[in-house]
C-alpha atoms as a PDB file:
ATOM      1  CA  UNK A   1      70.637  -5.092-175.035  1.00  0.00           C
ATOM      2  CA  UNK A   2      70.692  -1.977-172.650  1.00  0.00           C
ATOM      3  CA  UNK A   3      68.920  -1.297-169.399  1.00  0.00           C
ATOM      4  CA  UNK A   4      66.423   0.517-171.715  1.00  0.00           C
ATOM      5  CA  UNK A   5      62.591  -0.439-171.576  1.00  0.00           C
ATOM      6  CA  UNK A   6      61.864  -3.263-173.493  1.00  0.00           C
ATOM      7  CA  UNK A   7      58.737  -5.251-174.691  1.00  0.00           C
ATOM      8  CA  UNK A   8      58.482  -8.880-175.573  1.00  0.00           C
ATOM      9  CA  UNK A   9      56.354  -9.495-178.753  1.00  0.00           C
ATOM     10  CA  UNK A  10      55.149 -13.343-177.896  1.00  0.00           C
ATOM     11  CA  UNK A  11      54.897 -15.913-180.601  1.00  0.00           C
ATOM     12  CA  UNK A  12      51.667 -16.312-179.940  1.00  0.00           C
ATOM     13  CA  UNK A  13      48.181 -14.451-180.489  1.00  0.00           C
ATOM     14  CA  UNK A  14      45.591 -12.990-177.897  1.00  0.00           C
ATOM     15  CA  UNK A  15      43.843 -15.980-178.335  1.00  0.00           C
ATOM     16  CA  UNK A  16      46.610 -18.533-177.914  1.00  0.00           C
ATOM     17  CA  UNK A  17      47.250 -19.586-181.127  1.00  0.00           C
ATOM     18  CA  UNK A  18      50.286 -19.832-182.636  1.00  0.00           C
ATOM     19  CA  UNK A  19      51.264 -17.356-185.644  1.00  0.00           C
ATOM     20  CA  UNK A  20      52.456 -19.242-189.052  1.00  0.00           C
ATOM     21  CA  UNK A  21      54.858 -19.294-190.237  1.00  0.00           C
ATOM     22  CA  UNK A  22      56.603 -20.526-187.299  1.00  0.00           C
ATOM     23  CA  UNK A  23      60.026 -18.329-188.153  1.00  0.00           C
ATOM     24  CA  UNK A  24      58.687 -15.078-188.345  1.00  0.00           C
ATOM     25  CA  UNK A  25      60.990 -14.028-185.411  1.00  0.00           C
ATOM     26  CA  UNK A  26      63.905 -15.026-186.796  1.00  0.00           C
ATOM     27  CA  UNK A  27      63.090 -13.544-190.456  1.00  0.00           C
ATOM     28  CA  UNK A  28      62.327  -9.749-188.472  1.00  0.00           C
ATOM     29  CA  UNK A  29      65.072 -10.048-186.239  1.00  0.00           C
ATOM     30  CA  UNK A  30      67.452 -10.684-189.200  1.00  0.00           C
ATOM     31  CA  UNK A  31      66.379  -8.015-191.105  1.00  0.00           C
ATOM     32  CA  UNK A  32      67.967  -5.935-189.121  1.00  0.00           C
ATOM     33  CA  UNK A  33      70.915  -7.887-188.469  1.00  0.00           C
ATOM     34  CA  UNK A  34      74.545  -7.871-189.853  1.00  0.00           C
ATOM     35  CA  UNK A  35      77.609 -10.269-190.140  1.00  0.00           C
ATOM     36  CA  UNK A  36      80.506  -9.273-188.277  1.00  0.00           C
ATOM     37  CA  UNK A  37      84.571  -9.893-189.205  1.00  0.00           C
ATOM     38  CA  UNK A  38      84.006 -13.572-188.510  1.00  0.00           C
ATOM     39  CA  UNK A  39      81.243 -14.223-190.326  1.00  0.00           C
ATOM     40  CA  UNK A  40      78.707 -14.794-187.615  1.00  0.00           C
ATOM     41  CA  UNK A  41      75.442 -13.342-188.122  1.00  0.00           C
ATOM     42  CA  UNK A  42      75.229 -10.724-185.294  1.00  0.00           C
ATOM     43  CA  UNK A  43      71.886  -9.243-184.641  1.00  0.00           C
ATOM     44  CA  UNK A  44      70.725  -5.505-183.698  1.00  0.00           C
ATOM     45  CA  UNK A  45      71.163  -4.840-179.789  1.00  0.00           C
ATOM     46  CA  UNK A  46      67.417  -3.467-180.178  1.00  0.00           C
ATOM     47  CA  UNK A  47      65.915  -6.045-181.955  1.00  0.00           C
ATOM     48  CA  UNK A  48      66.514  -9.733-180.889  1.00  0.00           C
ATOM     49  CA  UNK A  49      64.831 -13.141-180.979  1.00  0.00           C
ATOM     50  CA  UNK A  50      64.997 -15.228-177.758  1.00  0.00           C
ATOM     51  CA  UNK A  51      63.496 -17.899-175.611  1.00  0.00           C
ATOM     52  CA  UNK A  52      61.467 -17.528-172.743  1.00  0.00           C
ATOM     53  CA  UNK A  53      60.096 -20.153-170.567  1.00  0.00           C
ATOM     54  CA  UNK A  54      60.142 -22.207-173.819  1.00  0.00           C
ATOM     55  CA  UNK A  55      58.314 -19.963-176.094  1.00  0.00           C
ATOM     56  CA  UNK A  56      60.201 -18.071-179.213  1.00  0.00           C
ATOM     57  CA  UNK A  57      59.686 -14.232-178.546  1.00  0.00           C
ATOM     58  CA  UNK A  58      61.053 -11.324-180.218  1.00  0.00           C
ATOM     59  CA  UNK A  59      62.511  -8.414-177.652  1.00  0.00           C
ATOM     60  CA  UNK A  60      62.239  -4.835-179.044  1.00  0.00           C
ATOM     61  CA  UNK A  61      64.016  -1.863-177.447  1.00  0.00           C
ATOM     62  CA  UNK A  62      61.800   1.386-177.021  1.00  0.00           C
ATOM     63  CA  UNK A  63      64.681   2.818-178.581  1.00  0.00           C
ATOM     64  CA  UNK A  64      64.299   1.748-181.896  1.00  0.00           C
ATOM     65  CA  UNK A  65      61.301   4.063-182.223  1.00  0.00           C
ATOM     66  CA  UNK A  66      63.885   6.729-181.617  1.00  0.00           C
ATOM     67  CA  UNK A  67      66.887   5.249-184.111  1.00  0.00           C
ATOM     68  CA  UNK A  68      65.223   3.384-186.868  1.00  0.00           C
ATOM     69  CA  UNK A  69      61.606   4.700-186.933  1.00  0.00           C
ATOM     70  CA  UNK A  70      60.152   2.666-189.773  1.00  0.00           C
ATOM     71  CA  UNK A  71      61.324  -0.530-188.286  1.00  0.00           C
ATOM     72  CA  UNK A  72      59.428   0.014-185.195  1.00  0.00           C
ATOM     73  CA  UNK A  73      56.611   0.812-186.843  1.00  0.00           C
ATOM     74  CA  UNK A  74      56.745  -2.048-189.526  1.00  0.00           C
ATOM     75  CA  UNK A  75      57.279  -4.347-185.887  1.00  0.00           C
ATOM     76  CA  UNK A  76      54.634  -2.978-183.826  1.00  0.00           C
ATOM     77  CA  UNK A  77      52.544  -2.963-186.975  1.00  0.00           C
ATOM     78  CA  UNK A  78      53.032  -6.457-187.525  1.00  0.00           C
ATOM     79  CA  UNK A  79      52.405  -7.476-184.146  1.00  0.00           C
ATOM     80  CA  UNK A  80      48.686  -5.117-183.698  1.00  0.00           C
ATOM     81  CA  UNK A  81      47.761  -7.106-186.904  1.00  0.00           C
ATOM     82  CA  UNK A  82      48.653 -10.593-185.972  1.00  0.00           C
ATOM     83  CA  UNK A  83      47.547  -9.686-182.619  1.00  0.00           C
ATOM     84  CA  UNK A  84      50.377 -11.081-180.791  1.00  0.00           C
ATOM     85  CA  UNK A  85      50.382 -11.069-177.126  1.00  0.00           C
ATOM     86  CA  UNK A  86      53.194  -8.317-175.832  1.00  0.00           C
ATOM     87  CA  UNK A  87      54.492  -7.142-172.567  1.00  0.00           C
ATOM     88  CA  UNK A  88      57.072  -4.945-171.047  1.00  0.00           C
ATOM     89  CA  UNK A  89      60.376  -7.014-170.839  1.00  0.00           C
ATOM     90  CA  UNK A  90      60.516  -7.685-167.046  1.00  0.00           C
ATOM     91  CA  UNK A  91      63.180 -10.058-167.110  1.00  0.00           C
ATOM     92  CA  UNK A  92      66.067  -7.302-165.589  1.00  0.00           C
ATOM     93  CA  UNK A  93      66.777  -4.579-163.158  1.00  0.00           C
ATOM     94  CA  UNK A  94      64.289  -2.940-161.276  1.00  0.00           C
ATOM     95  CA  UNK A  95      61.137  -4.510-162.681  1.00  0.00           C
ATOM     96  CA  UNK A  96      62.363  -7.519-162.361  1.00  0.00           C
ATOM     97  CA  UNK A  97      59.425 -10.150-161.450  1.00  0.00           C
ATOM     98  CA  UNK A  98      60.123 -12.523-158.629  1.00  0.00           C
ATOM     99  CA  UNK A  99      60.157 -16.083-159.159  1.00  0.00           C
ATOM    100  CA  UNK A 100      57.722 -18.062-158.398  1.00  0.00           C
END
């Protein structure tokens, strides 16, 4: 992904439960995903599933708003509705969050 503002859509809710099913990252995330000349499944630089500190999250560039508008609002949609937990991405660059 770029240096771009990004948010982290959490796997789970407000209240700390888990959304079911448990793959809904990976079914969004390939949605918008392609295979490439070798036949590996290579997903959207603004939309991506990942792992952090052990929990399956979706990241979502702000830019998607801009290139593919009714993805971003079918994801943001999804996530107000489920209310999911989500943050700005502060994994990178300047807003980086120290470790603890």
């Amino acid at each position: 992904m770029t240096e771009e503002e990004r948010l982290v859509i959490h796997g789970t809710r407000e209240d700390g439960s888990r959304l079911r099913p448990s793959d809904w990252i990976e079914r969004i995330s390939s949605t918008l995903a392609s295979f490439g000349e070798d036949h590996r499944l290579r997903y959207e630089d603004s939309v991506r599933p990942c792992i952090i500190e052990g929990e399956k999250c979706l990241v979502v560039a702000r830019g998607l708003a801009r290139s593919n508008p009714s993805a971003w609002d079918f994801i943001m949609a999804f996530a107000e509705s489920n209310r999911l937990r989500i943050q700005i991405d502060r994994r990178y660059g300047d807003r980086a969050l120290p470790p603890e």
